[in-house]
Protein backbone atom coordinates (compact mmCIF):
# COMPACT_ATOMS: atom_id res chain seq x y z
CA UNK A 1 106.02 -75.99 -220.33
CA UNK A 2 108.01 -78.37 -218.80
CA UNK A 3 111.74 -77.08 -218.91
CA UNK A 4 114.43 -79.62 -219.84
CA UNK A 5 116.39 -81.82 -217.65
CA UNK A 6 119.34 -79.73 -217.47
CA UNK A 7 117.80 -76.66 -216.59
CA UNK A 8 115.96 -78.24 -213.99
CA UNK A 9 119.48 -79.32 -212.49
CA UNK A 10 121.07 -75.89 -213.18
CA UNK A 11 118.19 -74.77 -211.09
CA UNK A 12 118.70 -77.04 -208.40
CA UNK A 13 122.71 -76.44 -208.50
CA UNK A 14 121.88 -72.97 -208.54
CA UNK A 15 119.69 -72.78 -205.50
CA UNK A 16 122.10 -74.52 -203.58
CA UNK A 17 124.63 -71.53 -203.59
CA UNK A 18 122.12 -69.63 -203.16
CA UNK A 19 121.54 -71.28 -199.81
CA UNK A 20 124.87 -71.79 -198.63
CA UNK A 21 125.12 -75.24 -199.17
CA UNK A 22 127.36 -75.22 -201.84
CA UNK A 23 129.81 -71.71 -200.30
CA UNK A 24 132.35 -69.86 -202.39
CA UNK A 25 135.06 -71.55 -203.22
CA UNK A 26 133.97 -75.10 -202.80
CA UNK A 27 134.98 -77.86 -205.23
CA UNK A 28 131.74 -78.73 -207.54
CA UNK A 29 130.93 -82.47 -207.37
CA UNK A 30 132.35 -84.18 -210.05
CA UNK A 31 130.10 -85.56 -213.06
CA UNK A 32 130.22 -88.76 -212.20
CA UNK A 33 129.31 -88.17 -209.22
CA UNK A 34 125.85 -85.50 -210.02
CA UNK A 35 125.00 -88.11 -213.10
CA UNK A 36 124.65 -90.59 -209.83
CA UNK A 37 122.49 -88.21 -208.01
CA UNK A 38 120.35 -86.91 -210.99
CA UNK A 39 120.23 -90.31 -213.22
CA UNK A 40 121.09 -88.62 -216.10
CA UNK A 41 124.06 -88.74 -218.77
CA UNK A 42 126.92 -86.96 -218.95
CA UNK A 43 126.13 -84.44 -221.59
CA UNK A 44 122.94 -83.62 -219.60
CA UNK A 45 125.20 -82.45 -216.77
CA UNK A 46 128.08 -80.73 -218.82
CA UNK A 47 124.92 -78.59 -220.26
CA UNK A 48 123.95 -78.02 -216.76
CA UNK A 49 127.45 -76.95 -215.26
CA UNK A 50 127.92 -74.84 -218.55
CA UNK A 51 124.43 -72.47 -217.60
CA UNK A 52 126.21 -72.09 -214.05
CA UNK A 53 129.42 -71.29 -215.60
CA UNK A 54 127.14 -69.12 -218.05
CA UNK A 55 125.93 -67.43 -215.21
CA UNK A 56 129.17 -66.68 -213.58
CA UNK A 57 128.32 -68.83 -210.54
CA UNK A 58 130.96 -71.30 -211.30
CA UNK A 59 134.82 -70.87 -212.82
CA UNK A 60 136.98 -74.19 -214.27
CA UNK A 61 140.23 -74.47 -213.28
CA UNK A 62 142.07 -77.05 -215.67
CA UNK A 63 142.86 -79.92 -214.75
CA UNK A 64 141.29 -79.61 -211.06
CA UNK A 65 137.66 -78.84 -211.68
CA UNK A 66 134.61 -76.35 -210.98
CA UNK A 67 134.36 -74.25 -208.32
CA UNK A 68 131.73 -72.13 -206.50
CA UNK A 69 132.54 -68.13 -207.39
CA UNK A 70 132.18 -65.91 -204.55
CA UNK A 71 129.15 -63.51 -205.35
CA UNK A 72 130.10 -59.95 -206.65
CA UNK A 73 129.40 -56.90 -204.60
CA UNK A 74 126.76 -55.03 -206.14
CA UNK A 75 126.86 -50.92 -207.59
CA UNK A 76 123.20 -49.38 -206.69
CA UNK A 77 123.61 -46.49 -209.10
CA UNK A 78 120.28 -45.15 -207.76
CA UNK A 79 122.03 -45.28 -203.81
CA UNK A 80 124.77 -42.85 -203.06
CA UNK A 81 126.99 -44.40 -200.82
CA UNK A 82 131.02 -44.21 -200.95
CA UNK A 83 133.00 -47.58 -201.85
CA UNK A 84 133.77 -48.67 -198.39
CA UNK A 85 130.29 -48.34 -196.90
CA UNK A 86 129.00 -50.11 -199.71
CA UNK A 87 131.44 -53.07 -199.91
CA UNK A 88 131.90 -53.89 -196.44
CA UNK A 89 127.90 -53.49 -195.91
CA UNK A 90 128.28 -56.65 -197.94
CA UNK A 91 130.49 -58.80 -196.15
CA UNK A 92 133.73 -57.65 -198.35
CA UNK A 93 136.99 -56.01 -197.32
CA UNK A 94 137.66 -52.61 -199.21
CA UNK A 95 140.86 -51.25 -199.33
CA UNK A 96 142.20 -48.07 -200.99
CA UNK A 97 145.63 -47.16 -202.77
CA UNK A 98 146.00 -43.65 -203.60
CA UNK A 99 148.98 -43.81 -206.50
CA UNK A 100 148.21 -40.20 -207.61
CA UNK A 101 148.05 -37.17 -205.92
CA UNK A 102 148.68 -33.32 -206.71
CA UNK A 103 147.34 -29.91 -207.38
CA UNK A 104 147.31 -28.01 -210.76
CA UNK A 105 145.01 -25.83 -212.29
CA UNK A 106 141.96 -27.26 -214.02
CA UNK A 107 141.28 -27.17 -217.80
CA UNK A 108 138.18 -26.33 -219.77
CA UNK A 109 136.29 -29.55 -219.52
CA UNK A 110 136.49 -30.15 -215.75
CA UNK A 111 136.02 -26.55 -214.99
CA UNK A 112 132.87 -26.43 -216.74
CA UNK A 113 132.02 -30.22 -214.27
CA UNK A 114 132.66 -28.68 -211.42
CA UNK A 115 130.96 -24.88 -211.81
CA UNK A 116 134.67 -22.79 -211.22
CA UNK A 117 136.91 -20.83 -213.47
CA UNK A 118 139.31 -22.55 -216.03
CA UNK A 119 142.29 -22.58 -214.47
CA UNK A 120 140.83 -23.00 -210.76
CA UNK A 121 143.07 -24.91 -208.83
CA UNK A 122 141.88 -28.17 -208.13
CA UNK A 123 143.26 -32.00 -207.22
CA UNK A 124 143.56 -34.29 -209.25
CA UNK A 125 143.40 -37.90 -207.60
CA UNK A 126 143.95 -41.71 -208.95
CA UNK A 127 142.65 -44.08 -206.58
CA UNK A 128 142.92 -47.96 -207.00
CA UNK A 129 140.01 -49.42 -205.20
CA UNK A 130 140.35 -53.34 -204.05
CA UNK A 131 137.91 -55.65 -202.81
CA UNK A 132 139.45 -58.51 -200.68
CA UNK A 133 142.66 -57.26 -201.72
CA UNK A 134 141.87 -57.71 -205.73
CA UNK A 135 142.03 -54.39 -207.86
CA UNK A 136 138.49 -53.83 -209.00
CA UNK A 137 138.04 -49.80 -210.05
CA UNK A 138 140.36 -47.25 -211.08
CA UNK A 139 138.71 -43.85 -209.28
CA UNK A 140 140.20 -40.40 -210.96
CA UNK A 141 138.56 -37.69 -209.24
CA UNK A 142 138.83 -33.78 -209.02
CA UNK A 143 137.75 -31.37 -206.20
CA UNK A 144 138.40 -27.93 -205.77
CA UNK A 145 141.64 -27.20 -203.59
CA UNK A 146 139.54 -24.12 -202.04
CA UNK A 147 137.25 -26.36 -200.45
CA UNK A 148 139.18 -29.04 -199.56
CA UNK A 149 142.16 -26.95 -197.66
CA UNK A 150 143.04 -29.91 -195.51
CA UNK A 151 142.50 -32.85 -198.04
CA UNK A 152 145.29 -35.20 -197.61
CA UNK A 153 146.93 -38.40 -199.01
CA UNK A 154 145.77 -40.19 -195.77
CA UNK A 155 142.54 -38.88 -195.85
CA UNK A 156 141.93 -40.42 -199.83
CA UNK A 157 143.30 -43.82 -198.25
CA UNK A 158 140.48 -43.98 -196.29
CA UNK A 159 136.71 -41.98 -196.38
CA UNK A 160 136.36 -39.45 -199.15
CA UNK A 161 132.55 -39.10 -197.87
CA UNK A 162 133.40 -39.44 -194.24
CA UNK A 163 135.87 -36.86 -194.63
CA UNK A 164 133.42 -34.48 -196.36
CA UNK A 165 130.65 -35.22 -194.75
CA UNK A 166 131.88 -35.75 -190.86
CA UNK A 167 135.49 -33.85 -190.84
CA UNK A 168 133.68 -30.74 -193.08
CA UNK A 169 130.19 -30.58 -192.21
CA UNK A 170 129.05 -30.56 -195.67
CA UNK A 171 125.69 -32.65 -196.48
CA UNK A 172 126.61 -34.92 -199.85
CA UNK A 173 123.20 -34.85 -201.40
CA UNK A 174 123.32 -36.50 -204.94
CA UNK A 175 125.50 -37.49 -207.84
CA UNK A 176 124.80 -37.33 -211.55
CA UNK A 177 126.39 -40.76 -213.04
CA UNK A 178 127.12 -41.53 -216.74
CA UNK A 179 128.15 -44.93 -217.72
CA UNK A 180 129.61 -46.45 -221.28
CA UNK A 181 131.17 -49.46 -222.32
CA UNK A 182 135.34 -48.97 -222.73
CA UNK A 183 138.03 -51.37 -222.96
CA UNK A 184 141.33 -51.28 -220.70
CA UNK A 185 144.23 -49.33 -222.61
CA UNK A 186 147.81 -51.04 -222.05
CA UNK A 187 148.58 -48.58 -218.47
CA UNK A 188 144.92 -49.27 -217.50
CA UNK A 189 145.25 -52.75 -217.95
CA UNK A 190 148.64 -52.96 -216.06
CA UNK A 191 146.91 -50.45 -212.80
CA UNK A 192 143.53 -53.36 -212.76
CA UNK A 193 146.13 -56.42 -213.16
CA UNK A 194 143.83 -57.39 -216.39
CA UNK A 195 144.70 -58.12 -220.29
CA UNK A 196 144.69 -55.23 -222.22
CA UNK A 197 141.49 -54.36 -224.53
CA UNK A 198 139.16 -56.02 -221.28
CA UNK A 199 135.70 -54.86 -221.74
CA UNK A 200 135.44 -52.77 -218.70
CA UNK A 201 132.86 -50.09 -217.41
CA UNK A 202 133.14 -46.30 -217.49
CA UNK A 203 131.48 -44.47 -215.08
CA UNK A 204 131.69 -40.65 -214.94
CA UNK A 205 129.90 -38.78 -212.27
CA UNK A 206 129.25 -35.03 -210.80
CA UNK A 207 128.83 -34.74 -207.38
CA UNK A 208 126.64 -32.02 -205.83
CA UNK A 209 126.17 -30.73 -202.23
CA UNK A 210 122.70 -29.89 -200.74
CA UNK A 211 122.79 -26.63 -202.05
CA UNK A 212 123.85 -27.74 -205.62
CA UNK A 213 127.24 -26.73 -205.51
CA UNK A 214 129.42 -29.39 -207.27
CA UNK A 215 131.93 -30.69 -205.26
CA UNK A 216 134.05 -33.72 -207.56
CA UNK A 217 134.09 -35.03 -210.51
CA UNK A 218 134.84 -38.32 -210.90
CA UNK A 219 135.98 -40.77 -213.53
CA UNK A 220 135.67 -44.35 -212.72
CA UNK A 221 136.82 -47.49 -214.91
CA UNK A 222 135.16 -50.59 -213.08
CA UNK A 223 137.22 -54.02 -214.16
CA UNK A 224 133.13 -56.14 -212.97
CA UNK A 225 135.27 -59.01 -211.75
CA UNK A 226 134.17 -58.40 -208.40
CA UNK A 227 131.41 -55.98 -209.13
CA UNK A 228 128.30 -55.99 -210.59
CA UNK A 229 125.69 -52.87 -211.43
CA UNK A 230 121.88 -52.93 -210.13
CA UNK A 231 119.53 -50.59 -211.76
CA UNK A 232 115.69 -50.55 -210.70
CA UNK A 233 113.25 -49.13 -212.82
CA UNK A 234 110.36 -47.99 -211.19
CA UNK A 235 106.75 -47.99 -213.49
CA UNK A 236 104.69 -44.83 -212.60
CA UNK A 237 100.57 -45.87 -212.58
CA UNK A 238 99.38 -44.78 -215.71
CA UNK A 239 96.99 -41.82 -215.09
């Protein structure tokens, strides 16, 4: 079936920033000027621009116009990799702010995440991780202070995983991720430079070493201005 007009030029629009041809940031063509080039009417290009918007390829600004939005870096939940390997491995700047940092001893619930003793002493971290300088995740993470001796505030401003995994000689081998729709309280909201009640992502994770001992547990609140998640289901052959 033949789809309508203004898919077929959301398509086309859609392709081009794809390509390059239209790049982030650039100014949209106005609608006078894409009715011209596509011989249609007016309403058949609003509908057009509003699947791009739709689609988060485009953003209005009032009284200026539409613009081309810069494509999100993408969360493989089924690929471990730390924040800054996988954000700069696509063409973004990461940058970390630790704004929390101490030792105390752990209660019952992250005790029982991370395999020690209630009342192990452990760290307790807040991170605020930024893509090209924008706050995108909150990171609150916990590791046990008797394997991390060394673990500093200039360490967490950098590499977690290169620390571990370079600096320690441990081998990170997988992490256990649970994710659920939240909302950003009034302090969370204030930390991610977003309105409070934001839909936002939670993402809670155990991370093990090669020999299955847990090493963190981690609670992350993504803000998905800058981010998006990539899951890929695999079909086993039927027997």
């Amino acid at each position: 079936m033949l789809k309508p007009r203004y898919m077929q030029i959301a398509d086309l629009l859609t392709e081009q920033i794809k390509d390059g041809t239209l790049t982030p940031g650039a100014m949209m063509p106005t609608e006078a000027t894409l009715q011209a080039t596509y011989d249609v009417s007016r309403v058949t290009i609003r509908k057009a621009m509003k699947v791009l918007v739709d689609n988060d390829l485009l953003y209005r600004v009032r009284g200026s116009g539409s613009y081309v939005k810069a494509p999100k870096a993408q969360h493989n939940a089924f690929q471990l990799m730390g924040f800054i390997e996988e954000v700069s491995a696509q063409g973004k700047t990461p940058s970390s702010k630790v704004i929390a940092f101490e030792t105390s001893p752990c209660s019952h619930t992250i005790a029982s995440k991370l395999n020690v003793e209630e009342g192990t002493l452990i760290y307790e971290i807040q991170r605020l991780r930024l893509i090209d300088g924008e706050p995108e995740i909150l990171e609150c993470t916990y590791l046990p202070v008797a394997m991390f001796t060394d673990l500093s505030i200039e360490v967490m401003q950098t590499s977690k995983y290169d620390y571990i995994e370079r600096h320690k000689g441990m081998q990170i081998a997988k992490s256990r991720q649970c994710v659920w729709p939240d909302s950003t309280s009034t302090l969370l909201a204030k930390q991610l430079n977003t309105r409070e009640n934001t839909p936002i992502l939670r993402v809670e994770s155990v991370s093990e070493l090669v020999d299955g001992t847990p090493f963190e547990y981690t609670v992350n609140y993504f803000r998905l201005y800058q981010y998006s998640f990539e899951f890929i289901a695999h079909r086993q052959t039927p027997q």
